[in-house]
C-alpha atoms as a PDB file:
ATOM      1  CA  UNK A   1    -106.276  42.314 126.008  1.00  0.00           C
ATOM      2  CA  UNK A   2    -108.488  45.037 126.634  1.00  0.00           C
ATOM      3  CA  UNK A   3    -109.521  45.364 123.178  1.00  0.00           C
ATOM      4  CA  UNK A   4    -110.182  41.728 123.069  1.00  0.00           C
ATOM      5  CA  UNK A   5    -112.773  42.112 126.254  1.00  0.00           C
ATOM      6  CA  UNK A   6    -114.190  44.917 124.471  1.00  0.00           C
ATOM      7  CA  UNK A   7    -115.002  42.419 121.170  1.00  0.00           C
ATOM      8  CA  UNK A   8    -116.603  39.966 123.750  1.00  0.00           C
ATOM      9  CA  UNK A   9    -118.601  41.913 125.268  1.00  0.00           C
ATOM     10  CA  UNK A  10    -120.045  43.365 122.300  1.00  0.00           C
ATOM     11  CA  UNK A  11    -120.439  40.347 120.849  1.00  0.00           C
ATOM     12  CA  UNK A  12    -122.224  38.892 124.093  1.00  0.00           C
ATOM     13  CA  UNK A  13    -124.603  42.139 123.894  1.00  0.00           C
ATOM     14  CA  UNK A  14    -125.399  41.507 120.241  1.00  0.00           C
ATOM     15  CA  UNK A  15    -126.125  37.563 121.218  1.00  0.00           C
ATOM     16  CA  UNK A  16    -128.410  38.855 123.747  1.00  0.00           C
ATOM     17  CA  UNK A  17    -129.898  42.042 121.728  1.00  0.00           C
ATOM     18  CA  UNK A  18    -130.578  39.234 119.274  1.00  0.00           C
ATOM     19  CA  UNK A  19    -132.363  36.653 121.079  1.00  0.00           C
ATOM     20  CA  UNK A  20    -134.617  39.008 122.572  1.00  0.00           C
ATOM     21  CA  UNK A  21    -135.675  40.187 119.387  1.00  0.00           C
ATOM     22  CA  UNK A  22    -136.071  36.375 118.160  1.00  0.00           C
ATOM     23  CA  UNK A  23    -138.538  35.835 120.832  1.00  0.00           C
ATOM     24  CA  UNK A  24    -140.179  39.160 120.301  1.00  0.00           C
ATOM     25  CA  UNK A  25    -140.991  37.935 116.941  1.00  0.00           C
ATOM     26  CA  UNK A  26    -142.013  34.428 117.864  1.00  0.00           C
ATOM     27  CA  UNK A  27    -145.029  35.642 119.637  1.00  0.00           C
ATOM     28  CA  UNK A  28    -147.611  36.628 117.089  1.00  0.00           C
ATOM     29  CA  UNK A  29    -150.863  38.328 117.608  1.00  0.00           C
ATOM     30  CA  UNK A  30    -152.653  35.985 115.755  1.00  0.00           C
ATOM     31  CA  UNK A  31    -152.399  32.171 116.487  1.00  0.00           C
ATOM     32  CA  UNK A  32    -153.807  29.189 115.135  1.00  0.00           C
ATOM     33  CA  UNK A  33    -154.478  25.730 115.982  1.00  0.00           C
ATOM     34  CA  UNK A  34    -155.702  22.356 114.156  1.00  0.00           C
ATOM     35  CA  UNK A  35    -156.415  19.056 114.523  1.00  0.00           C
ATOM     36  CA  UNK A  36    -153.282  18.611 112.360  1.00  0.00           C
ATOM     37  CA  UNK A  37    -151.244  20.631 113.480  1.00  0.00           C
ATOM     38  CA  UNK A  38    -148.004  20.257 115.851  1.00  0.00           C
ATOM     39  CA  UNK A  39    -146.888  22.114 118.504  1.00  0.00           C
ATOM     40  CA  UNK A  40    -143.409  22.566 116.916  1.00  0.00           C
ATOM     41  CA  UNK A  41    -144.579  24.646 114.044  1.00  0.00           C
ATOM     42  CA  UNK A  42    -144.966  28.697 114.439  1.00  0.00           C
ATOM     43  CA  UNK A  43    -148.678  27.928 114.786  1.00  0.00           C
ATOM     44  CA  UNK A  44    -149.610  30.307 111.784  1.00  0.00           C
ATOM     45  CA  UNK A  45    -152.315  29.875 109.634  1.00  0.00           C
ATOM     46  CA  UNK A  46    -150.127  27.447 107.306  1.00  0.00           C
ATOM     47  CA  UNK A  47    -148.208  25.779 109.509  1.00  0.00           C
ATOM     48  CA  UNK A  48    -150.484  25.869 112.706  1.00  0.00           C
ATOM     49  CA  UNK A  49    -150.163  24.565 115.928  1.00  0.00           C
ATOM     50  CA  UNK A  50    -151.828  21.000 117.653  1.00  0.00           C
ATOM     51  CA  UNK A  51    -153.078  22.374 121.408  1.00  0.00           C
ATOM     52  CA  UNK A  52    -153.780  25.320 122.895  1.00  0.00           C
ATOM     53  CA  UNK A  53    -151.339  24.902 125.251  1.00  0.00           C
ATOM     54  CA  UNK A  54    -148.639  24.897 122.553  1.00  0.00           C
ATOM     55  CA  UNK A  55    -149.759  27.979 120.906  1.00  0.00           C
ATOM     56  CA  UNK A  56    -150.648  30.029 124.052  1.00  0.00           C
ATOM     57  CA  UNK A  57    -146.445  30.671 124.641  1.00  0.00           C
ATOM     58  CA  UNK A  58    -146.145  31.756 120.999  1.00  0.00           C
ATOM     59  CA  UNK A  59    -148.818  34.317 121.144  1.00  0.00           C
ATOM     60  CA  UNK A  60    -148.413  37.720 122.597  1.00  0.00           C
ATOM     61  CA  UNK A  61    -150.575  39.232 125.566  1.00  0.00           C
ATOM     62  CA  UNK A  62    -153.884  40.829 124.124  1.00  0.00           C
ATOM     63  CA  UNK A  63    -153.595  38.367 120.899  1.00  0.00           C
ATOM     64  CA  UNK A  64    -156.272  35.569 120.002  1.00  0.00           C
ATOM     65  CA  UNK A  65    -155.881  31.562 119.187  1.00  0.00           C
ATOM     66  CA  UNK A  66    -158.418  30.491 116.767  1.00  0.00           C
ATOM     67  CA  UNK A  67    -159.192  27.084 115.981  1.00  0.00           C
ATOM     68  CA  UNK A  68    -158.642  26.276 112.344  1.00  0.00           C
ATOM     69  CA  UNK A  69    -160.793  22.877 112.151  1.00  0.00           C
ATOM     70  CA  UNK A  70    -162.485  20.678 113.934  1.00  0.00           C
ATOM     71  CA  UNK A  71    -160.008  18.872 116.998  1.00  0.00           C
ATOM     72  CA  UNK A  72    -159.193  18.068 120.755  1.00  0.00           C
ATOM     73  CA  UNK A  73    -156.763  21.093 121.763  1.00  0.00           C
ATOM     74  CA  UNK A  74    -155.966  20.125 125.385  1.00  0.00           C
ATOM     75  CA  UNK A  75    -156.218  21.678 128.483  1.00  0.00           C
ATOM     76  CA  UNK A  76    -154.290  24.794 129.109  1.00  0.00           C
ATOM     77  CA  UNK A  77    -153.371  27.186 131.487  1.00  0.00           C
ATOM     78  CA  UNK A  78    -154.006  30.952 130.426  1.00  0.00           C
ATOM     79  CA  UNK A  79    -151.707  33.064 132.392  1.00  0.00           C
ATOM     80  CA  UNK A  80    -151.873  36.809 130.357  1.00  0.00           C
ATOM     81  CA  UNK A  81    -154.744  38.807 128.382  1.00  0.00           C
ATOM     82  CA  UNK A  82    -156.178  36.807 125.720  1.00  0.00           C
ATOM     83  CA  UNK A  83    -158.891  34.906 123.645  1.00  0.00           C
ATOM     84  CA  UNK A  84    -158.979  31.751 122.864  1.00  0.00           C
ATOM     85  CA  UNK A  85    -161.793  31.216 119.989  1.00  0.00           C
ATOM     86  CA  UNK A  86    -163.416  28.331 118.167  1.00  0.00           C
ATOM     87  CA  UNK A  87    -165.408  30.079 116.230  1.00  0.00           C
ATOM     88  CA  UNK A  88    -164.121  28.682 112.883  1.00  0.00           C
ATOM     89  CA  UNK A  89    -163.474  24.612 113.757  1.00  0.00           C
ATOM     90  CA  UNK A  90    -167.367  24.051 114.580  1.00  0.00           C
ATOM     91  CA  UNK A  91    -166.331  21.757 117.507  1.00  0.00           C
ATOM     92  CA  UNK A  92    -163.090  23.303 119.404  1.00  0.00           C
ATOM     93  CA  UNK A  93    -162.988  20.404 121.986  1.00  0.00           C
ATOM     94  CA  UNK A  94    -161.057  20.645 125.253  1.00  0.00           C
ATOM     95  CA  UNK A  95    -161.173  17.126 126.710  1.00  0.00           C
ATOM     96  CA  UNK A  96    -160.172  16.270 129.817  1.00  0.00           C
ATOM     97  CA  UNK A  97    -159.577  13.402 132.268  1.00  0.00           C
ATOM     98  CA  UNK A  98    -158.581  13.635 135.978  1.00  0.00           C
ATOM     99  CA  UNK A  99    -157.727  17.362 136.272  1.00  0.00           C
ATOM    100  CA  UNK A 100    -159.178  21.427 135.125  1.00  0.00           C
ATOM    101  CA  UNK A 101    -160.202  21.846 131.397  1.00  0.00           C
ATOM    102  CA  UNK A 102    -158.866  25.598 131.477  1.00  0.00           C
ATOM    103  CA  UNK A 103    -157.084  26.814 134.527  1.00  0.00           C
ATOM    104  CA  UNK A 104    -156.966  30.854 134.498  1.00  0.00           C
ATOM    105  CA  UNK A 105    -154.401  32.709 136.887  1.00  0.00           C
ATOM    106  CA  UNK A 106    -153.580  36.167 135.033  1.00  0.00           C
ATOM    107  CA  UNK A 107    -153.109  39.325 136.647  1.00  0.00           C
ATOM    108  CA  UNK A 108    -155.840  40.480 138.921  1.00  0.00           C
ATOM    109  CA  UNK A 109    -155.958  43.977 138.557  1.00  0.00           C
ATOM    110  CA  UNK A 110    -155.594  44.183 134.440  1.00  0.00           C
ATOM    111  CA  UNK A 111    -155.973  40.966 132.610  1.00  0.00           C
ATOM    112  CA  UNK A 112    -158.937  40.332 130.635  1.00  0.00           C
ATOM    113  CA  UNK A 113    -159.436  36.717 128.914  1.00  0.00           C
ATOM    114  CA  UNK A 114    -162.117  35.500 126.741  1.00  0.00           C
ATOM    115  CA  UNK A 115    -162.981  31.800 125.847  1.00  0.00           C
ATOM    116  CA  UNK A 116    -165.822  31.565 122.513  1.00  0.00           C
ATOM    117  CA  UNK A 117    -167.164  28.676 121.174  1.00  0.00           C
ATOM    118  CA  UNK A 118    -165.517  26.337 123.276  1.00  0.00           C
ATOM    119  CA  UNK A 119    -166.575  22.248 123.697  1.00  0.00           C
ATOM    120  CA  UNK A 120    -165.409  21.604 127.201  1.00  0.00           C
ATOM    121  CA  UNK A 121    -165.813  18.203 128.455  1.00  0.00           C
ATOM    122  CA  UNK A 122    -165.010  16.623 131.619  1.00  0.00           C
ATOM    123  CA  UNK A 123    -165.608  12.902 130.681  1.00  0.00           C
ATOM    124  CA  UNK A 124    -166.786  12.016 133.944  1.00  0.00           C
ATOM    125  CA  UNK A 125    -163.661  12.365 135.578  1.00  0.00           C
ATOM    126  CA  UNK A 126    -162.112  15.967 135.286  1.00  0.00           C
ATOM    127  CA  UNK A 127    -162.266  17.865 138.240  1.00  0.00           C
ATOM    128  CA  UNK A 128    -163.203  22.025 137.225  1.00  0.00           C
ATOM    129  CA  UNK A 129    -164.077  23.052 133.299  1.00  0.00           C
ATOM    130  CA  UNK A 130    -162.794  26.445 133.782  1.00  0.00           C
ATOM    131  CA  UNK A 131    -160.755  27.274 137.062  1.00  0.00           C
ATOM    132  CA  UNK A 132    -160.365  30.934 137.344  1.00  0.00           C
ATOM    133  CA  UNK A 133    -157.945  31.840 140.340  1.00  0.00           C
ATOM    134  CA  UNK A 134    -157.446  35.643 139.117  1.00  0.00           C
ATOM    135  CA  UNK A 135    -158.384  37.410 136.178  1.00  0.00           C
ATOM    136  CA  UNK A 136    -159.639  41.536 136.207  1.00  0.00           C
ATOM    137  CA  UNK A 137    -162.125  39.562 133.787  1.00  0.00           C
ATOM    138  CA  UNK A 138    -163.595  36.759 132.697  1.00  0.00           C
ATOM    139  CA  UNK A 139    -165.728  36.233 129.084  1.00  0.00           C
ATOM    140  CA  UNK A 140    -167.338  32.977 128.430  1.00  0.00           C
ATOM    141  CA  UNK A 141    -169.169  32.951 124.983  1.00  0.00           C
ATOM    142  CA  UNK A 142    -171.446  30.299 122.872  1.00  0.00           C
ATOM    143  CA  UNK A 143    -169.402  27.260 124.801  1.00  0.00           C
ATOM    144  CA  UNK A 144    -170.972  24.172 126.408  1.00  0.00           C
ATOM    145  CA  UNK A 145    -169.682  22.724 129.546  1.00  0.00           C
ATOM    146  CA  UNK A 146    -170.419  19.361 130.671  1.00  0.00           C
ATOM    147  CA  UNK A 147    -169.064  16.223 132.381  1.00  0.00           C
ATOM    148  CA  UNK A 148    -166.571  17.309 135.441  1.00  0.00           C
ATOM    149  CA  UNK A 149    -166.621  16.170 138.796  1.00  0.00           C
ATOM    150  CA  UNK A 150    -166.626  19.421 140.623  1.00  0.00           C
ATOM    151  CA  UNK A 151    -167.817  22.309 138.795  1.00  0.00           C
ATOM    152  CA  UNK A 152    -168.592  23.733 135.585  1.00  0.00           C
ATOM    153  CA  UNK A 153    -166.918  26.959 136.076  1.00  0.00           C
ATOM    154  CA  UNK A 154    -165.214  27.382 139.449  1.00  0.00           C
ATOM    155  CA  UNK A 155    -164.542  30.603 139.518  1.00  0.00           C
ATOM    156  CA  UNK A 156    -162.879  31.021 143.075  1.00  0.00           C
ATOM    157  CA  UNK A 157    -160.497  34.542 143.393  1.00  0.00           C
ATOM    158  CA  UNK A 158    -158.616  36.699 145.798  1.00  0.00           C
ATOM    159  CA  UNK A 159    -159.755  39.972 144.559  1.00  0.00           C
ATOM    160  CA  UNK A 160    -162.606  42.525 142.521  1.00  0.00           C
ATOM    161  CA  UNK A 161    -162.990  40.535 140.007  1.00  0.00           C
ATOM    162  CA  UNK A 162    -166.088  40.027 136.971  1.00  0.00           C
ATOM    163  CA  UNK A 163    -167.217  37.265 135.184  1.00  0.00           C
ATOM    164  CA  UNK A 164    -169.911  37.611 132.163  1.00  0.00           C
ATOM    165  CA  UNK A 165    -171.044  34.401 130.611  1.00  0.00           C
ATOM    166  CA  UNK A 166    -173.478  34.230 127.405  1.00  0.00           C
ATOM    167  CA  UNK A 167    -175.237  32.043 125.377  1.00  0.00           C
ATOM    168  CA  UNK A 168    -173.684  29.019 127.250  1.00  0.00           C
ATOM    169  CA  UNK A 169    -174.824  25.658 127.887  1.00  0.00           C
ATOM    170  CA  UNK A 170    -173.489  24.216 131.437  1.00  0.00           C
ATOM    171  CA  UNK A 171    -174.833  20.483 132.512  1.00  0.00           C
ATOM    172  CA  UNK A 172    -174.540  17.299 133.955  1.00  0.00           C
ATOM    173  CA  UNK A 173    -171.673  18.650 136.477  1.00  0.00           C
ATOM    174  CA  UNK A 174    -171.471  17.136 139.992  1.00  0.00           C
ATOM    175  CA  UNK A 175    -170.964  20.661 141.746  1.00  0.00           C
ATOM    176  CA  UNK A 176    -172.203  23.797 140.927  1.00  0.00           C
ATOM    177  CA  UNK A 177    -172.845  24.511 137.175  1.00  0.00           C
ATOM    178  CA  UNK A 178    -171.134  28.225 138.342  1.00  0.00           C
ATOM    179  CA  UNK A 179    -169.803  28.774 141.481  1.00  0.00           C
ATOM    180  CA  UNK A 180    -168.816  32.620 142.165  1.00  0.00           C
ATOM    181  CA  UNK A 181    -166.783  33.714 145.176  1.00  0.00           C
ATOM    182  CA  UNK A 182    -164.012  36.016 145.957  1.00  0.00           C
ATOM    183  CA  UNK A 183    -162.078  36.462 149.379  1.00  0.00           C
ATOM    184  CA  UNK A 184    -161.065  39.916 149.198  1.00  0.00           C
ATOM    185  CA  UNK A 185    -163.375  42.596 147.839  1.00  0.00           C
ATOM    186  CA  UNK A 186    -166.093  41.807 145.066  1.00  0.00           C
ATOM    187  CA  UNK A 187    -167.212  39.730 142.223  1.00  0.00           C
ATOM    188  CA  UNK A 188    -169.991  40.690 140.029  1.00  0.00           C
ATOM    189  CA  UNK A 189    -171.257  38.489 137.793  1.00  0.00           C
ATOM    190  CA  UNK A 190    -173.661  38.386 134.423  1.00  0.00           C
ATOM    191  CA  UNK A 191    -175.237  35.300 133.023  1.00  0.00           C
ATOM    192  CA  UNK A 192    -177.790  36.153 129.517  1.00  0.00           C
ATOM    193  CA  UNK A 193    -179.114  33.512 127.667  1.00  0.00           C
ATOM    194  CA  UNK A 194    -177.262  30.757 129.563  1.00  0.00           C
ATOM    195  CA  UNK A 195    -178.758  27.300 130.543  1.00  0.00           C
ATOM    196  CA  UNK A 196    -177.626  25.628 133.728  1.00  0.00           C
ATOM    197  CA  UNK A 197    -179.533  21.635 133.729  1.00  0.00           C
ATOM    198  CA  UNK A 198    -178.315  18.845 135.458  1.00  0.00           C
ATOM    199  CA  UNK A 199    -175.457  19.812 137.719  1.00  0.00           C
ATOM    200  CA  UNK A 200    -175.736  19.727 141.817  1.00  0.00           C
ATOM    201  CA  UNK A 201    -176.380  23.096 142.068  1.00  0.00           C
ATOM    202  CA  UNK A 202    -176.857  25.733 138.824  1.00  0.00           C
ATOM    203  CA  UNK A 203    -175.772  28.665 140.081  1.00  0.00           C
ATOM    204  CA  UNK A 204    -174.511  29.430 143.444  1.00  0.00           C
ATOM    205  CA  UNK A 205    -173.659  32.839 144.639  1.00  0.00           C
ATOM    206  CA  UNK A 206    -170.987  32.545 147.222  1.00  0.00           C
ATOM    207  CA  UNK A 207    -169.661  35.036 149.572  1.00  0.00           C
ATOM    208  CA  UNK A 208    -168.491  38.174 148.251  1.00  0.00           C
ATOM    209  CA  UNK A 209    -170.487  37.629 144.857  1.00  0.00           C
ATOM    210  CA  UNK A 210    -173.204  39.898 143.211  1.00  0.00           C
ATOM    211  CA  UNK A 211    -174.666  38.178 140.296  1.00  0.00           C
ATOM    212  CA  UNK A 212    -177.365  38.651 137.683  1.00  0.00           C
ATOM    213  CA  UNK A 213    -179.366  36.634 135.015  1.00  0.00           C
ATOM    214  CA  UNK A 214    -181.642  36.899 132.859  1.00  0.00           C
ATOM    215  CA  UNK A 215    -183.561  34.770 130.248  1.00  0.00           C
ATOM    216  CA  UNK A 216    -181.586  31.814 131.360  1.00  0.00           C
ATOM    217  CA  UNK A 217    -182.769  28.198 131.950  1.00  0.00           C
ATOM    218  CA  UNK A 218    -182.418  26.695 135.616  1.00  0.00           C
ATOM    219  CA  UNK A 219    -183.997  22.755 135.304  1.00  0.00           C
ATOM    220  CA  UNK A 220    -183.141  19.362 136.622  1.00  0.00           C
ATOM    221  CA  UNK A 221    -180.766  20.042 138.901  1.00  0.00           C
ATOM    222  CA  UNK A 222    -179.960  17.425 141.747  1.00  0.00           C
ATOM    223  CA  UNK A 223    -180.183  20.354 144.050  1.00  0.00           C
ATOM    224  CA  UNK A 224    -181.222  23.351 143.553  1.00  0.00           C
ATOM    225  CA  UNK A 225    -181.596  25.754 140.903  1.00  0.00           C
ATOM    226  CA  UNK A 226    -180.406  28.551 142.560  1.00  0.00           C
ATOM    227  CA  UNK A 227    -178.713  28.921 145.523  1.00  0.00           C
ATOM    228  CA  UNK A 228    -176.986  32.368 147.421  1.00  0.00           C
ATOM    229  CA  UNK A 229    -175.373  31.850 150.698  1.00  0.00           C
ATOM    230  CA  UNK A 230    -171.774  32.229 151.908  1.00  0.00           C
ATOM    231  CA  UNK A 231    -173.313  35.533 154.185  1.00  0.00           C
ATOM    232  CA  UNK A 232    -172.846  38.089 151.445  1.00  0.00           C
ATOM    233  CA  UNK A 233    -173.973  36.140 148.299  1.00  0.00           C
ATOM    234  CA  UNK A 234    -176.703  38.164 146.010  1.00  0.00           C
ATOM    235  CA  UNK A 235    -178.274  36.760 142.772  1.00  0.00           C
ATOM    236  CA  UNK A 236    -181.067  38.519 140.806  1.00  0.00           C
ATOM    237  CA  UNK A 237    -182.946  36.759 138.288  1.00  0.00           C
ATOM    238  CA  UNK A 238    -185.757  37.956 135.506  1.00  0.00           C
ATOM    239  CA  UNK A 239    -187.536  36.564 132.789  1.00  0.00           C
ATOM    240  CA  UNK A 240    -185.885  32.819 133.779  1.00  0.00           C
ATOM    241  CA  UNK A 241    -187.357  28.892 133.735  1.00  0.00           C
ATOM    242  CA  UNK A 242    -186.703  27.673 137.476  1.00  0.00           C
ATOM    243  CA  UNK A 243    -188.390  24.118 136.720  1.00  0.00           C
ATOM    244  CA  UNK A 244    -187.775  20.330 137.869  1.00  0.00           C
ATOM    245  CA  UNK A 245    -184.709  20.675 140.471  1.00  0.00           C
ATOM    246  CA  UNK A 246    -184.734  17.594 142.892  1.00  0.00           C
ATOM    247  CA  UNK A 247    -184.643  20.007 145.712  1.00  0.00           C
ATOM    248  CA  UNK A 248    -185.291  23.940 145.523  1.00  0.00           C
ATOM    249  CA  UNK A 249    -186.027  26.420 142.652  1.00  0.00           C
ATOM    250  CA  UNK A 250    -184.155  29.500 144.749  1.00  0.00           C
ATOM    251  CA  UNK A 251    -182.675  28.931 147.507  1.00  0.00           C
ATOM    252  CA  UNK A 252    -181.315  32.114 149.996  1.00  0.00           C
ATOM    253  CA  UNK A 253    -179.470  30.593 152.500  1.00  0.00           C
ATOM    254  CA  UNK A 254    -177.262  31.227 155.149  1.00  0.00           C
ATOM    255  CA  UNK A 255    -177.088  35.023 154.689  1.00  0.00           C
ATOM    256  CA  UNK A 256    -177.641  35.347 150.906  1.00  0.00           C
ATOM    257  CA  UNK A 257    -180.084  36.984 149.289  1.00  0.00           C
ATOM    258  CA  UNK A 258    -181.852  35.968 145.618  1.00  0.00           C
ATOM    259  CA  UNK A 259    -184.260  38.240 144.003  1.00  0.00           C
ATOM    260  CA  UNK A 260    -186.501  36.641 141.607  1.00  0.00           C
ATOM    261  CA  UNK A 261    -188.337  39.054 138.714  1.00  0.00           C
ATOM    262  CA  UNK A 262    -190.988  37.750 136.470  1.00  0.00           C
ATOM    263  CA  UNK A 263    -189.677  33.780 136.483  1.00  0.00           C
ATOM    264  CA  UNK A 264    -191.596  30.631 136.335  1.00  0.00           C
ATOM    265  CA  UNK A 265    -190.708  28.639 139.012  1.00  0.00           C
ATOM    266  CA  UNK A 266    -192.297  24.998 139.147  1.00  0.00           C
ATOM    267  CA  UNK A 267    -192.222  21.431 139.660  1.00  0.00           C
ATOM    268  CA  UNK A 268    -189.394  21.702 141.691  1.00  0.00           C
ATOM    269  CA  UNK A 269    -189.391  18.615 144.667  1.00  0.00           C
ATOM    270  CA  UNK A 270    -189.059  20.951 147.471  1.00  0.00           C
ATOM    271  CA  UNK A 271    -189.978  24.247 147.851  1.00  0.00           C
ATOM    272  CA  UNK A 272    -190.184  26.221 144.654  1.00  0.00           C
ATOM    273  CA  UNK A 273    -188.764  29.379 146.618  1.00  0.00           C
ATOM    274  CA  UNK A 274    -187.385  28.971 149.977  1.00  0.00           C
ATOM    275  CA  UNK A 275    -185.339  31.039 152.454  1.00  0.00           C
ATOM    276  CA  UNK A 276    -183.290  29.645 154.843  1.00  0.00           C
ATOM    277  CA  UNK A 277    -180.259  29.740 157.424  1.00  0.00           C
ATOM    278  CA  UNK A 278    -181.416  33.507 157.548  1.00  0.00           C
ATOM    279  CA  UNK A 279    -180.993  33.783 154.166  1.00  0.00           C
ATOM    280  CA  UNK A 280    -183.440  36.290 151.981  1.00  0.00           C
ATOM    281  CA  UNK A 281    -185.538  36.015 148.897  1.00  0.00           C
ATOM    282  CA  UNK A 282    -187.258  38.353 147.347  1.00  0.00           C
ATOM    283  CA  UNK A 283    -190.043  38.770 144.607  1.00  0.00           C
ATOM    284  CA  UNK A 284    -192.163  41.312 142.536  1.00  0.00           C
ATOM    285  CA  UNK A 285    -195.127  40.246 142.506  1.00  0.00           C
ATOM    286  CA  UNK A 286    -195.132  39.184 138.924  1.00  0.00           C
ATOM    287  CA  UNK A 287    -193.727  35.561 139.029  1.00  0.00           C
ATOM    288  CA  UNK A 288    -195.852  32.341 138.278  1.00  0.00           C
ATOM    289  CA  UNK A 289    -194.735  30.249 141.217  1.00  0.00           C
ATOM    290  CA  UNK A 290    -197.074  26.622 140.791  1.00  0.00           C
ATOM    291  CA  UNK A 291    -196.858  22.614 140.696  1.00  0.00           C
ATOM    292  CA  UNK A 292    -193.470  22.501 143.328  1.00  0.00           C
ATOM    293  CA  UNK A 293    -193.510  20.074 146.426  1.00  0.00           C
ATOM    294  CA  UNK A 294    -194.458  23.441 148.589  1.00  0.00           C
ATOM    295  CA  UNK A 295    -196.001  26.119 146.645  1.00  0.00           C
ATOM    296  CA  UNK A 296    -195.948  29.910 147.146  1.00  0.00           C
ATOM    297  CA  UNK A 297    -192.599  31.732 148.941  1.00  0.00           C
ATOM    298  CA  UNK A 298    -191.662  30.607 151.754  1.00  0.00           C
ATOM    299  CA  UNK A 299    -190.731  33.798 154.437  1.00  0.00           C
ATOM    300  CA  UNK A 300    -190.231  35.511 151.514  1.00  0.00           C
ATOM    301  CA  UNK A 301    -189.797  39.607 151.072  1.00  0.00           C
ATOM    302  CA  UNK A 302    -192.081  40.978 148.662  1.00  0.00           C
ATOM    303  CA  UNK A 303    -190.795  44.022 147.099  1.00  0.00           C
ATOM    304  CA  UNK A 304    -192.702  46.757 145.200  1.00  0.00           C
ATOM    305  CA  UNK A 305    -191.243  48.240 141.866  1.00  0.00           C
ATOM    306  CA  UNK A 306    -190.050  51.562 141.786  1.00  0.00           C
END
């Protein structure tokens, strides 16, 4: 009897010992995904996978999911340290309807994810194109984001966070192009070569948020195109087109502060910089401020370089 315990237990640890390295070896660094492709395959190069969302549980934290061809790959929820690139397929498309394009919610305090060359489109009727609830850190490279009923990127977290977004196009969104807030400590924020047209607001610094830009593109939004309030919101901008937003080009409100360096700011319908809700903006000097609905800076600080 005993030894006939001893064979089943052995055999239950070799069962086990074996699964574990089965799934081990079904997450691969490397993923892939294609317009072709089904979710049921390994999602390697030859027998890839459909959606993102099907390959993202067969690839291993710190590994990437590249897009083979052109294809709609679903939305997805990235939970671990990865990148998800569409380099390769000329349009990766995630298309939405009626919810989040890409919901992030990895580990606060080590994960870092990274979304590149990424179509993201609402349709009119998805809510956020990328929710980030908690990340150590956010990359979003040479996507476009467009088409969502709330937000382009929402990125709304409990904790130190950053969030660095390049070469991006983010438009026609009802909310905020970018919305940046945290509860609990700090986020800090970069935005280079970005353009932010036709959303309510195009970037909004919320509380808890330091943010810069530079070189970007801030027009024809049904708002404003900048806006820092929340009490403890900061955005700095250089070298940036503040042009044709229904309301105001900057906007520090409500205890935020927005620093504007060497930017055109004009035909905006309200005032082309404006403070307000003791709120703070402040300039160099050196910016060509002309052709809004009020002209010049309104209570603004003027600040001399160092």
């Amino acid at each position: 009897m005993n030894k006939f315990r001893l064979t089943v237990k052995l055999m239950a640890i070799a069962i086990f010992m074996f699964a574990f390295a089965s799934m081990a070896q079904a997450q691969a660094t490397r993923t892939w995904v294609s317009g072709v492709g089904d979710d049921a395959n390994p999602c390697s190069r030859t027998a890839p996978c459909k959606t993102f969302a099907g390959a993202i549980s067969k690839t291993a934290i710190c590994g990437e999911i590249d897009a083979l061809d052109p294809g709609g790959f679903g939305a997805v929820t990235i939970t671990k340290p990865i990148t998800i690139d569409g380099t390769a397929a000329g349009i990766a498309g995630v298309l939405v309807s009626g919810t989040n394009g890409i919901i992030i919610a990895a580990n606060a305090a080590t994960d870092v994810v990274t979304l590149r060359a990424l179509d993201i489109n609402g349709i009119c009727s998805g809510l956020n194109g990328i929710q980030v609830n908690s990340a150590k850190e956010v990359n979003v490279e040479d996507c476009v984001i467009y088409k969502f009923t709330q937000n382009g990127i929402n990125f709304a977290v409990g904790a130190a966070s950053m969030l660095n977004v390049r070469n991006t196009v983010i438009r026609d969104n009802t909310g905020d192009g970018v919305g940046v807030s945290t509860s609990t400590g700090q986020v800090k924020g970069s935005f280079i070569h970005c353009s932010f047209t036709g959303n309510g607001n195009g970037l909004h610094a919320k509380i808890n948020s330091r943010l810069v830009a530079s070189d970007c593109n801030f027009s024809g939004n049904s708002n404003n195109g900048v806006l820092a309030d929340g009490g403890t919101g900061v955005i700095r901008i250089s070298e940036s087109q503040i042009s044709n937003n229904a309301a105001n080009g900057v906007n520090g409100g409500s205890g935020g502060v927005v620093s504007i360096n060497s930017c055109d700011v004009h035909n905006n319908g309200g005032s082309g910089a404006l403070v307000s809700g003791g709120g703070e903006v402040d300039t160099y000097g050196n910016n060509r401020i002309f052709a809004n609905g009020t002209d010049g800076c309104v209570s603004c600080t003027a600040k001399t370089p160092a």
